[in-house]
Protein backbone atom coordinates (compact mmCIF):
# COMPACT_ATOMS: atom_id res chain seq x y z
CA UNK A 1 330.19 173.22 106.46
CA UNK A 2 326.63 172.20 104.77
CA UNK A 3 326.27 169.63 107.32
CA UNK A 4 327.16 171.82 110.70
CA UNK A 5 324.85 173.96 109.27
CA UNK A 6 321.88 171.67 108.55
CA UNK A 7 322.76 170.20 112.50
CA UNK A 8 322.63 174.24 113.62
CA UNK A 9 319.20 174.85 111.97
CA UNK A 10 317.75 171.41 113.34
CA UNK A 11 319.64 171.63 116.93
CA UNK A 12 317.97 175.39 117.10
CA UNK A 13 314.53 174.06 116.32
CA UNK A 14 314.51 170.58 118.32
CA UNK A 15 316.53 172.44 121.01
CA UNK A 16 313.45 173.97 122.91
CA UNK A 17 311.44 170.70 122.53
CA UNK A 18 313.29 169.72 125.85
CA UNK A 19 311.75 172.76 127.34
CA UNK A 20 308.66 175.02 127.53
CA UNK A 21 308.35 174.42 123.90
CA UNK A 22 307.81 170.32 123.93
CA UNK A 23 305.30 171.18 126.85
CA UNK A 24 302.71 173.41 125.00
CA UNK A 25 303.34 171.07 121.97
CA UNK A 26 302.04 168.11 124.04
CA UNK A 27 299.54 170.33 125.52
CA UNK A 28 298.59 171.25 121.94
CA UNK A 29 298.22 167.81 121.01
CA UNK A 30 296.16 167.11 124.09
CA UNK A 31 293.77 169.54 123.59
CA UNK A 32 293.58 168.88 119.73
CA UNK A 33 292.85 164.99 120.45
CA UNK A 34 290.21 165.55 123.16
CA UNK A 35 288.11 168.04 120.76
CA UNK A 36 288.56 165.61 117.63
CA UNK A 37 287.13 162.83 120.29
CA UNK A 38 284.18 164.96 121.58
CA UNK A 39 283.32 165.69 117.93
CA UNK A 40 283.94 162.09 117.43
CA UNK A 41 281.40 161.09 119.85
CA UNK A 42 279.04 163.99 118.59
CA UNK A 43 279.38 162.02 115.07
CA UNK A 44 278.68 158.74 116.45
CA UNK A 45 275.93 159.44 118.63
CA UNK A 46 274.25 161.34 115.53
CA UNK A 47 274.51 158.36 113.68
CA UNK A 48 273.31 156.17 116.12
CA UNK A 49 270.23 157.79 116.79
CA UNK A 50 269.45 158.23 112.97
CA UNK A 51 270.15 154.61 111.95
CA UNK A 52 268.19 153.54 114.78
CA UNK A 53 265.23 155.58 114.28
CA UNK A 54 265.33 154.85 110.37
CA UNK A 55 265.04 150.81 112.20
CA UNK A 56 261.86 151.87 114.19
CA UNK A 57 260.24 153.68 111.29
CA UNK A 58 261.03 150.93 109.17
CA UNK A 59 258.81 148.66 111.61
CA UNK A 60 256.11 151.28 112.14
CA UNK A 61 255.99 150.88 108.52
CA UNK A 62 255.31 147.48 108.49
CA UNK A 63 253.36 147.00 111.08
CA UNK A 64 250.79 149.92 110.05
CA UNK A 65 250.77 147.92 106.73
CA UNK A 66 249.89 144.42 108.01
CA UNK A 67 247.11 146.36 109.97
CA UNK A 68 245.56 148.12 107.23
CA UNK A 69 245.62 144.88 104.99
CA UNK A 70 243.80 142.88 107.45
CA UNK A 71 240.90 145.72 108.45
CA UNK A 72 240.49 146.53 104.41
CA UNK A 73 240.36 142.97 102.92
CA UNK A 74 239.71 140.64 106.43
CA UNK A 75 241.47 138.71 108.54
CA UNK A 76 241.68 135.89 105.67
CA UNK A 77 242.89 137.31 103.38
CA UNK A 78 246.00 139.10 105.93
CA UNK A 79 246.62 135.33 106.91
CA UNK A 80 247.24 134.29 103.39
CA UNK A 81 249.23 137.37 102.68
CA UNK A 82 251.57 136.57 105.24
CA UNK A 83 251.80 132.88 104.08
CA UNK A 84 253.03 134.13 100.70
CA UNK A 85 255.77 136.75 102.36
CA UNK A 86 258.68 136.93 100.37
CA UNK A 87 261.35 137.91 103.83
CA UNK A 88 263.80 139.77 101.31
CA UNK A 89 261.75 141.50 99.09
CA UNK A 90 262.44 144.88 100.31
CA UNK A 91 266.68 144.06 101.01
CA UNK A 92 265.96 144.49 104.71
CA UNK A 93 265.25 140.99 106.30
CA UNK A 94 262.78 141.07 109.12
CA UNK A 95 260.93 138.50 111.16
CA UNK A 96 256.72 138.20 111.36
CA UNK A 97 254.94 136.54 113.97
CA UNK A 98 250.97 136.18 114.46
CA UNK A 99 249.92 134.96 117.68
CA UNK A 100 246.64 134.27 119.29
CA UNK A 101 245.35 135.40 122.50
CA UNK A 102 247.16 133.70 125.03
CA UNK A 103 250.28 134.69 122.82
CA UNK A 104 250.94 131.02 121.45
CA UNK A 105 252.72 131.11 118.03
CA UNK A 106 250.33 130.72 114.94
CA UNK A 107 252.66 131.89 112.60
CA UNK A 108 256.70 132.86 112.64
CA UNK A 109 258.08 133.92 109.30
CA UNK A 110 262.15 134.39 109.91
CA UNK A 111 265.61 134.12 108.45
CA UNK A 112 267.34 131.03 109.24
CA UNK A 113 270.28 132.58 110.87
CA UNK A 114 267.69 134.04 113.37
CA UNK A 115 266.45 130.69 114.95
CA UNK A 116 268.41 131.15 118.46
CA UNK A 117 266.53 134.33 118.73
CA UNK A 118 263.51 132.63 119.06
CA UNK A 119 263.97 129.86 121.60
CA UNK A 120 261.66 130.78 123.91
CA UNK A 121 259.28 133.04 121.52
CA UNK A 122 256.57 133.48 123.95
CA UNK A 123 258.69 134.95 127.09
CA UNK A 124 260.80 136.86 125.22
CA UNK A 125 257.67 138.66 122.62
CA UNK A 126 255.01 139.56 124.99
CA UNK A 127 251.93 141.52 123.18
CA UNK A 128 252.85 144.81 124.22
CA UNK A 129 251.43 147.45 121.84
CA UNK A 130 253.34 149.71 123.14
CA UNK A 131 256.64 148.14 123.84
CA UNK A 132 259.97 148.22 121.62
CA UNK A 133 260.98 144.91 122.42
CA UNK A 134 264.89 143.42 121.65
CA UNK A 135 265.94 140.05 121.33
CA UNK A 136 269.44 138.95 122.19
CA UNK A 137 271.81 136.01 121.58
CA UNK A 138 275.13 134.84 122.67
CA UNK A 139 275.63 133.53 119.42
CA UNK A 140 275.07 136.84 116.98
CA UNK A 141 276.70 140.11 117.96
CA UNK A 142 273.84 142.19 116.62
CA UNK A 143 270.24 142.16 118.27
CA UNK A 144 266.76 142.13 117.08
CA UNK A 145 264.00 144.82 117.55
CA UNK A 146 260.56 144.29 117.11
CA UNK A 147 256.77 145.85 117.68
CA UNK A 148 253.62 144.61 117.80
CA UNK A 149 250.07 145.42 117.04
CA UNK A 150 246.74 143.84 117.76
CA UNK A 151 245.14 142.48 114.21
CA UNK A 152 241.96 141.71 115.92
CA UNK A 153 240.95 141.05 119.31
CA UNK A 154 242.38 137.02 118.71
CA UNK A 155 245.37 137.96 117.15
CA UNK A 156 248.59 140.21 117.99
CA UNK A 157 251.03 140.63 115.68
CA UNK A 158 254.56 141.24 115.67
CA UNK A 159 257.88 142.57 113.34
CA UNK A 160 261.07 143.12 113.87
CA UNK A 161 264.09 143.40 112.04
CA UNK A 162 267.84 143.21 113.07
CA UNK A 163 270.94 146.01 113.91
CA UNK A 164 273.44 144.19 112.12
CA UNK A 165 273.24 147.48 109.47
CA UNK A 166 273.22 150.00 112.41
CA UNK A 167 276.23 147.70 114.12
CA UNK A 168 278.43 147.61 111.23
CA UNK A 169 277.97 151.20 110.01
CA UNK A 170 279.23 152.31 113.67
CA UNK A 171 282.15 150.07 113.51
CA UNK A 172 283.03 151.40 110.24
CA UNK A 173 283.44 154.68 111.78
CA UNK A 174 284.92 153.81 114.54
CA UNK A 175 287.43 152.21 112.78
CA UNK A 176 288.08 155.28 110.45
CA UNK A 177 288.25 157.32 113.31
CA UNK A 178 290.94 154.76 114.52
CA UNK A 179 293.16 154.96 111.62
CA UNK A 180 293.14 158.36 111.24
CA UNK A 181 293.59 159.20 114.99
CA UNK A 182 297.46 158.90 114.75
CA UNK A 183 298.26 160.73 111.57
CA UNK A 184 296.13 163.39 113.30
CA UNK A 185 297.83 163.38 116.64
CA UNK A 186 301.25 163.40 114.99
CA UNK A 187 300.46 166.08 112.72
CA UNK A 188 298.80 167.95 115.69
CA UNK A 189 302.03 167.99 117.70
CA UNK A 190 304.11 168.61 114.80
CA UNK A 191 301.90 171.65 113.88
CA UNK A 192 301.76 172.71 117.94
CA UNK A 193 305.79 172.09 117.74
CA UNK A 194 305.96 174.42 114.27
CA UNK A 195 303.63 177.71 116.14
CA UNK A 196 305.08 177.13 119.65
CA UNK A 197 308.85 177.75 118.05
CA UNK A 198 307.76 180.70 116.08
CA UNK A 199 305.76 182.51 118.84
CA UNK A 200 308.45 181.73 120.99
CA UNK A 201 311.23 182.43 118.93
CA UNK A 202 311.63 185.98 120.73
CA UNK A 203 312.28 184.39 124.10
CA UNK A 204 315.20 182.10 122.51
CA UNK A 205 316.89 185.03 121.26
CA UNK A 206 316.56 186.56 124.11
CA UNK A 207 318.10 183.48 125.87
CA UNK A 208 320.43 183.69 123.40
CA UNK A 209 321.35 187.23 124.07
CA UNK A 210 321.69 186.51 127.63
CA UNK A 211 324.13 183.83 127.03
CA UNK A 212 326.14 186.46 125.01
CA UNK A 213 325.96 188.78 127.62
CA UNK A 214 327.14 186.50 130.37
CA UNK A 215 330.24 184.96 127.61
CA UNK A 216 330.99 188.65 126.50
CA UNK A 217 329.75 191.09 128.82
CA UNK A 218 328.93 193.23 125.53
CA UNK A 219 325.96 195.50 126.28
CA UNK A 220 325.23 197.24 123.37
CA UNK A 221 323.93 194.69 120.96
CA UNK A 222 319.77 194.70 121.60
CA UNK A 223 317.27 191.49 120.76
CA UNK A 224 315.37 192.83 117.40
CA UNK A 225 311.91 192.99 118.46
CA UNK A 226 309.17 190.90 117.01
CA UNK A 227 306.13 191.55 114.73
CA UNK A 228 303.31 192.61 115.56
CA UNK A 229 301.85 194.20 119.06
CA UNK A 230 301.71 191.28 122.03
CA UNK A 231 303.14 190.22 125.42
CA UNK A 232 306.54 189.32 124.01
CA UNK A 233 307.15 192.03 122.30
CA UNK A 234 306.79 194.10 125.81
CA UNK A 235 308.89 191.74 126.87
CA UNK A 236 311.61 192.41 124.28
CA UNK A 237 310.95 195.85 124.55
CA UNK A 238 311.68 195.80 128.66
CA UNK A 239 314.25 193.39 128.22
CA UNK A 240 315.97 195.82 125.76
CA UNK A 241 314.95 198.84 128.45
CA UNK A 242 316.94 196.88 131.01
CA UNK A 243 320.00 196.58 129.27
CA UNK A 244 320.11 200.03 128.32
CA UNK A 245 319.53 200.77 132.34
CA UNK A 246 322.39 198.34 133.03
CA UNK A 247 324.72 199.88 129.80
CA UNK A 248 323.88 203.41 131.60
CA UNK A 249 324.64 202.25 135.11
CA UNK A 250 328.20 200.23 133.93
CA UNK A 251 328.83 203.62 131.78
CA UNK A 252 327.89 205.59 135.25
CA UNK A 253 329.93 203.59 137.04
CA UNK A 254 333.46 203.34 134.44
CA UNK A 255 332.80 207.45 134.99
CA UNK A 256 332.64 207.39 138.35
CA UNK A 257 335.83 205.03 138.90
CA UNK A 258 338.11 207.33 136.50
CA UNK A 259 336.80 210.21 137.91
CA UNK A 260 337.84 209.08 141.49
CA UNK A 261 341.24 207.61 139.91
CA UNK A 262 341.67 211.17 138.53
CA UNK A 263 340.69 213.15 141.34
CA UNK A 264 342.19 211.21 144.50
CA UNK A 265 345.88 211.77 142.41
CA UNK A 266 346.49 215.37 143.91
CA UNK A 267 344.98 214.94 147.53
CA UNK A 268 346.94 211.89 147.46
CA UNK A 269 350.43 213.28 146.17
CA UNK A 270 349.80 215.95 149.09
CA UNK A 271 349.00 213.30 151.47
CA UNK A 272 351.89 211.58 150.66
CA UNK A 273 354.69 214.88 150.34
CA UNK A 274 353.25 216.01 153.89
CA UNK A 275 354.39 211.95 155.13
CA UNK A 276 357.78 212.05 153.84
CA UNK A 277 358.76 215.50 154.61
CA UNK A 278 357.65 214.38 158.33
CA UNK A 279 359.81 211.08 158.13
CA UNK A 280 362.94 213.13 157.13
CA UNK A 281 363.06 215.35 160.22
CA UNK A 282 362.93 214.14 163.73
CA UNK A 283 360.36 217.38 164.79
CA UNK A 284 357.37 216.17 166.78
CA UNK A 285 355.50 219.49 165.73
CA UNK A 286 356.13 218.22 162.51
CA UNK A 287 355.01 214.59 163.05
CA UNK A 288 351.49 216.56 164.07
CA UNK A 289 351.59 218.84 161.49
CA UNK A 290 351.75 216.08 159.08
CA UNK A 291 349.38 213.65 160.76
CA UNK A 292 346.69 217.06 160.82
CA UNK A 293 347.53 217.75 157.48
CA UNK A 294 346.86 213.87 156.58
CA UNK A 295 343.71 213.73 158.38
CA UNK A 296 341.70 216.92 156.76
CA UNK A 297 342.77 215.34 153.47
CA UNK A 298 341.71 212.45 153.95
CA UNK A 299 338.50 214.00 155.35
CA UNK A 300 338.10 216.05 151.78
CA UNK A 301 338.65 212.47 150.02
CA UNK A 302 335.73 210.95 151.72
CA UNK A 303 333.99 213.85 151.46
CA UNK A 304 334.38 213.99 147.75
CA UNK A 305 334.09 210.08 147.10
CA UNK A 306 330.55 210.11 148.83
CA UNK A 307 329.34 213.08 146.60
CA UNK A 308 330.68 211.63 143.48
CA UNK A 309 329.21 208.18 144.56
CA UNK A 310 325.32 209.92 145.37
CA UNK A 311 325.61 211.77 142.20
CA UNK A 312 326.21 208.59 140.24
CA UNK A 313 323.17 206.74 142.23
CA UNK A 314 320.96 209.40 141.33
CA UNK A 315 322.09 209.78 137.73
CA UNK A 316 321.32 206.31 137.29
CA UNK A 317 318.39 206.18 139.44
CA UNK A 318 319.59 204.34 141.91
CA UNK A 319 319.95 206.68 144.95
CA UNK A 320 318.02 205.71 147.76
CA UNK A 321 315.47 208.44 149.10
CA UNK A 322 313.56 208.29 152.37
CA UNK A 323 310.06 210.02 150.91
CA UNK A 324 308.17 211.54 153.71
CA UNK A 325 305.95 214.68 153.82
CA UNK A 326 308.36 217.80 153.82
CA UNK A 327 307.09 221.48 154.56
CA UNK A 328 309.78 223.00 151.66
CA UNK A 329 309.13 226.69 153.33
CA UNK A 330 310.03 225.10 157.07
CA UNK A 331 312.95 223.27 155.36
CA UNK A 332 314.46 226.23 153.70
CA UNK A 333 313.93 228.37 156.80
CA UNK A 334 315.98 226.12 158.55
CA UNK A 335 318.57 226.07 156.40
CA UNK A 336 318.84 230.22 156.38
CA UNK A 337 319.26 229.99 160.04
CA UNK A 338 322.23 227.48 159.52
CA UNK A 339 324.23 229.35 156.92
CA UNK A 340 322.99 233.19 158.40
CA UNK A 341 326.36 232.77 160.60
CA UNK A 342 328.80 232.04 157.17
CA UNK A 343 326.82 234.84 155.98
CA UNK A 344 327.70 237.25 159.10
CA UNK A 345 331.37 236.38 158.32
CA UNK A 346 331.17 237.36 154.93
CA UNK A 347 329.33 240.65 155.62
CA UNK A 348 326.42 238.86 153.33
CA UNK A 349 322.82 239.34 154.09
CA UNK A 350 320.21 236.75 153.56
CA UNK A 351 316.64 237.70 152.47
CA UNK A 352 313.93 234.88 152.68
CA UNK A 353 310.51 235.21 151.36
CA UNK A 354 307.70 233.08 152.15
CA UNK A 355 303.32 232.35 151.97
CA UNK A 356 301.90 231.69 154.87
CA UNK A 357 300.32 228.15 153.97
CA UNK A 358 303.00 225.41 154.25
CA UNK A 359 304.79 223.95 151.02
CA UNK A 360 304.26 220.60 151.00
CA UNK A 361 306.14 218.34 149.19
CA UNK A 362 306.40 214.27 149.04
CA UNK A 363 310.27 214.03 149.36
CA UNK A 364 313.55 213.35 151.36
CA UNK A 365 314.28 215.76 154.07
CA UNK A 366 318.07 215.15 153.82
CA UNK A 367 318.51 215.47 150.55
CA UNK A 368 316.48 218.64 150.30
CA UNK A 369 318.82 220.08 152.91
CA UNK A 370 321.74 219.81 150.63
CA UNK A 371 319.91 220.89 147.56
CA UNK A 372 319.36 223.95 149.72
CA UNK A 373 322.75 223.94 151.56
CA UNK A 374 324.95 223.70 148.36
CA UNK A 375 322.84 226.36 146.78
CA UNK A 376 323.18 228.97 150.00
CA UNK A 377 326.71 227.97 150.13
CA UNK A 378 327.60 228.79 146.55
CA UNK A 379 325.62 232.17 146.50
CA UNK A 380 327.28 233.30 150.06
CA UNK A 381 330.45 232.12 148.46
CA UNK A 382 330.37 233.66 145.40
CA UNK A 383 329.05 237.19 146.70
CA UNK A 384 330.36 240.69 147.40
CA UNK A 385 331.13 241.71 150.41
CA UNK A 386 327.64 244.22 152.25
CA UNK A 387 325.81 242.33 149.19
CA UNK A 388 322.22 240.55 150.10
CA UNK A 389 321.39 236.85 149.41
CA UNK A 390 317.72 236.87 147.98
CA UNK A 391 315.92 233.72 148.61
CA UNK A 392 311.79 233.20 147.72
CA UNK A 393 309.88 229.81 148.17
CA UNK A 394 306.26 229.85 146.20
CA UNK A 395 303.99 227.75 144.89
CA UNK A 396 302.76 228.07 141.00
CA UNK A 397 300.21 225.57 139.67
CA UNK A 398 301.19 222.50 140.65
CA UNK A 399 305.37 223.04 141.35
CA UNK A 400 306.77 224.44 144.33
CA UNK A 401 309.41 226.82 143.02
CA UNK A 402 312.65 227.92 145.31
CA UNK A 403 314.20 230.99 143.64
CA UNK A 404 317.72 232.19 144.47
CA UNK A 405 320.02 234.63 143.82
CA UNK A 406 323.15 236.04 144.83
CA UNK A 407 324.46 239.78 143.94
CA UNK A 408 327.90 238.62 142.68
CA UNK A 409 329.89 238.62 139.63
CA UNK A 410 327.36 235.99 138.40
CA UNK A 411 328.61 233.19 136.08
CA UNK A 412 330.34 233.39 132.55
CA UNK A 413 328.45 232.49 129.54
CA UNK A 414 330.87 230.06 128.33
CA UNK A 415 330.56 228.15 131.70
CA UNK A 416 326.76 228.36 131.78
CA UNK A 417 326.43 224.77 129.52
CA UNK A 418 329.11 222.68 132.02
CA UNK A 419 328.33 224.10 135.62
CA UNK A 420 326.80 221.09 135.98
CA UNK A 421 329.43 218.85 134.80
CA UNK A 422 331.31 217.14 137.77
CA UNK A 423 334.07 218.99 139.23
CA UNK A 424 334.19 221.43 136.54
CA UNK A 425 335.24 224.77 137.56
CA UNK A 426 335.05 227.96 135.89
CA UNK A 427 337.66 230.47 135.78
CA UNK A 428 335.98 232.64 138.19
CA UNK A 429 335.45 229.49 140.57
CA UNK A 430 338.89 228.85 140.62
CA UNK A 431 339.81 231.62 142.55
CA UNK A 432 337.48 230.18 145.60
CA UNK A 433 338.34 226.66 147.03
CA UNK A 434 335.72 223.83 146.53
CA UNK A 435 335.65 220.35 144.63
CA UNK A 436 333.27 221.02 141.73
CA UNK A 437 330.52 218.93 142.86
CA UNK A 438 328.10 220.85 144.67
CA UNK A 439 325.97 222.14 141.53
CA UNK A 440 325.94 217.88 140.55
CA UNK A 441 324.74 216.94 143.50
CA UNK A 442 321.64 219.06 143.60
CA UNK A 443 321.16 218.79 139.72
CA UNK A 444 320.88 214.96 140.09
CA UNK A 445 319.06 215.26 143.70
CA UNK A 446 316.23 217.32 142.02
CA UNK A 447 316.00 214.99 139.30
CA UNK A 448 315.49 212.09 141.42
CA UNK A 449 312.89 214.10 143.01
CA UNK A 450 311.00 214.63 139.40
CA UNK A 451 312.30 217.78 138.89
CA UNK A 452 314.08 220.49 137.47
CA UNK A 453 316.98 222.72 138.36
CA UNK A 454 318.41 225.70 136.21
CA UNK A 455 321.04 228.39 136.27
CA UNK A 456 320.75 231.85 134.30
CA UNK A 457 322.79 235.64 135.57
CA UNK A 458 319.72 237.77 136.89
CA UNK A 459 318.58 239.99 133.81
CA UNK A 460 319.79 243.27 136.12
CA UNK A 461 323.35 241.76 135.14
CA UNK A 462 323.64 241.69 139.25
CA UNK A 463 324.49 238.00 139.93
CA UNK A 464 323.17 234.54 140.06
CA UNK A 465 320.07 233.17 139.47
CA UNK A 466 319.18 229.73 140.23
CA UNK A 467 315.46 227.71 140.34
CA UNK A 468 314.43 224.58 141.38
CA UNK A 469 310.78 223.50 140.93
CA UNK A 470 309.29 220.53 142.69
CA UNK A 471 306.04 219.10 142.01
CA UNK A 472 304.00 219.71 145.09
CA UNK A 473 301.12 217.41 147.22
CA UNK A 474 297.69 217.98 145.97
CA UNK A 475 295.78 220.08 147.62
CA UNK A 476 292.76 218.42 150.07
């Protein structure tokens, strides 16, 4: 058990190398190596440039002290200096050479190991004053750099000393750098490895949840969002946001299906009692009757499975709305001239109260029409016979506000909490036939339009009252 879980630890941390994870670890590296080589080459030209300018000064030195020897004390007494040179005094070996004026050697003071520098002396040392001359040989890896100055107007002299220290010191760091380049570029992508795994640790568990999803279909477990405020985290957070949508629309939709499997049993029973009393008599009028009595059923079960299926969408946010520009006071005018002839029948009068500026609105047309239709329907319904309708459209703020109410019994305060509950039906409802669902379908219409819907008995105890409010266009 020790060892699976030693392999589960290692498989969970080498796991993503094959992925996104081995990528910005190489990446890491990459970008690691190339700034330790440009500060590399930083280093090395630094060096470079001081070593060689410590060479230059070095023969500026000597040169500027051959010079002032021979115009203090004369030109014999510089010649015999130079006779007595001791080459290594100073550590640094350097060559001298005194020429006269047609640049023939008079005097060449040098190391041994220098000779093949000096083959052809008087092509390769011109007097140059202000020349830094270098001397080079297949046979030494280093070169020779040397100045000259003019002793007198017979004689030139010249110095110059050798790169072998500048040469080895930049070999000796390139060298380090060498050795240490490795170490550094395996510890680089070890260390890119180690942060890439920890800052991406939130997307593997939320691979991991995925997968857990997709084995289980279990939506209520949630990723545990990481520390801190960054991207991931908002993507945890919407990730989690998403599941709860899809948890709400899978709850929505278990609802939905028992509520249909509950509700389609007595249309269904009737349905089926009107067939079989029709097969066991050999009537015609009854084979109608039956076939009629089949047909508006069926008509009230597809009538009632696309409410309960648009309440649902728009519950969950889902139900598809074709926005447009709506004039709300048109729209509900339109609608009192529909439902004035149910009202006639009932002996119910319909009073409608508008401005004169239009009501605009950024909505669907359709839908609004049964918001409005459900609401007329259920207030005509629901009133008393010689009783008036009272409908007002206005505009407050920023809302427009529809206001209607009926002059009926009005509704009982134990059913005011569920009336919008699908197909709940009071005990005054009851009496009249309907389905339940009108008051849920505009409750969740309005919502999907941004707003709000509510249901109170008018305060003169007369009634109904219901209000929608709608958040309006701004005005130009």
């Amino acid at each position: 058990m020790y060892s699976e879980k030693i392999n589960s630890k290692t498989h969970r941390w080498w796991s993503p190398l094959g992925k996104i994870n081995l990528r910005i670890a190489w990446l890491f590296s990459f970008l690691f190596i190339c700034t330790i080589l440009t500060l590399f080459s930083v280093v090395f030209f630094l060096v470079d440039r001081t070593l060689y300018n410590q060479e230059v000064g070095y023969l500026q030195h000597k040169l500027l002290g051959y010079w002032a020897l021979s115009q203090t004390q004369g030109t014999e007494a510089f010649l015999k200096s130079i006779q007595t040179e001791n080459l290594f005094l100073e550590g640094t070996p350097f060559f001298l050479r005194l020429s006269d004026g047609k640049n023939k050697t008079l005097v060449l003071l040098r190391p041994e190991a220098w000779r093949d520098f000096f083959l052809n002396v008087e092509q390769t040392l011109p007097q140059d004053p202000e020349a830094l001359i270098t001397l080079k040989t297949a046979t030494q890896p280093y070169r020779l750099i040397a100045g000259g100055i003019p002793i007198t107007g017979e004689l030139f002299l010249h110095i110059g000393t050798s790169t072998e220290v500048r040469r080895r010191t930049l070999l000796l760091l390139i060298r380090t750098f060498s050795i240490l380049l490795i170490p550094l570029a395996g510890i680089s992508f070890f260390v890119g490895s180690f942060l890439t795994s920890r800052a991406l640790a939130p997307i593997q568990r939320l691979t991991e949840r995925v997968q857990g999803i997709i084995l289980t279909g279990d939506l209520l477990e949630r990723v545990p969002p990481p520390k801190g405020r960054d991207e991931l985290q908002d993507l945890v957070t919407l990730f989690n946001t998403m599941l709860d949508r899809i948890s709400l629309l899978v709850h929505r939709m278990r609802e939905t299906i028992d509520t249909l499997a509950h509700d389609l049993k007595t249309p269904l029973t009737r349905f089926r009692g009107a067939a079989e009393l029709a097969l066991q008599t050999e009537n015609p009028v009854r084979w109608k009757t039956a076939l009629e009595e089949g047909i508006e059923e069926s008509e009230k079960l597809l009538q009632m499975m696309n409410t309960i299926l648009d309440i649902s969408a728009a519950e969950a946010g889902a139900l598809p709305l074709q926005m447009e520009d709506v004039d709300l006071g048109e729209l509900v005018k339109d609608m009192v001239d529909l439902y004035s002839f149910l009202a006639e029948e009932k002996h119910v009068g319909i009073s409608l109260s508008l401005p004169e500026t239009p009501l605009l609105l950024r909505a669907d047309p359709n839908r609004l029409r049964q918001v409005v239709g459900n609401l007329l329907d259920n207030a005509i319904k629901y009133s008393f016979s010689h009783t008036t309708v009272y409908l007002e459209v206005f505009k407050e703020d920023s809302q427009l506000i529809l206001r209607l109410r009926d002059e009926g019994e009005g509704i009982a305060p134990e059913d005011l909490p569920h009336i919008w509950k699908r197909l709940y039906r009071g005990q005054q409802a009851r009496k009249i036939p309907g389905m339940g669902l009108g008051l849920s379908l505009v409750k969740a219409i309005v919502e999907a339009h941004r707003g709000t819907v509510t249901a109170t008995n008018h305060p003169s105890g007369k009634g109904a009252l219901f209000e929608v409010r709608l958040p309006a266009l701004p005005s130009e």
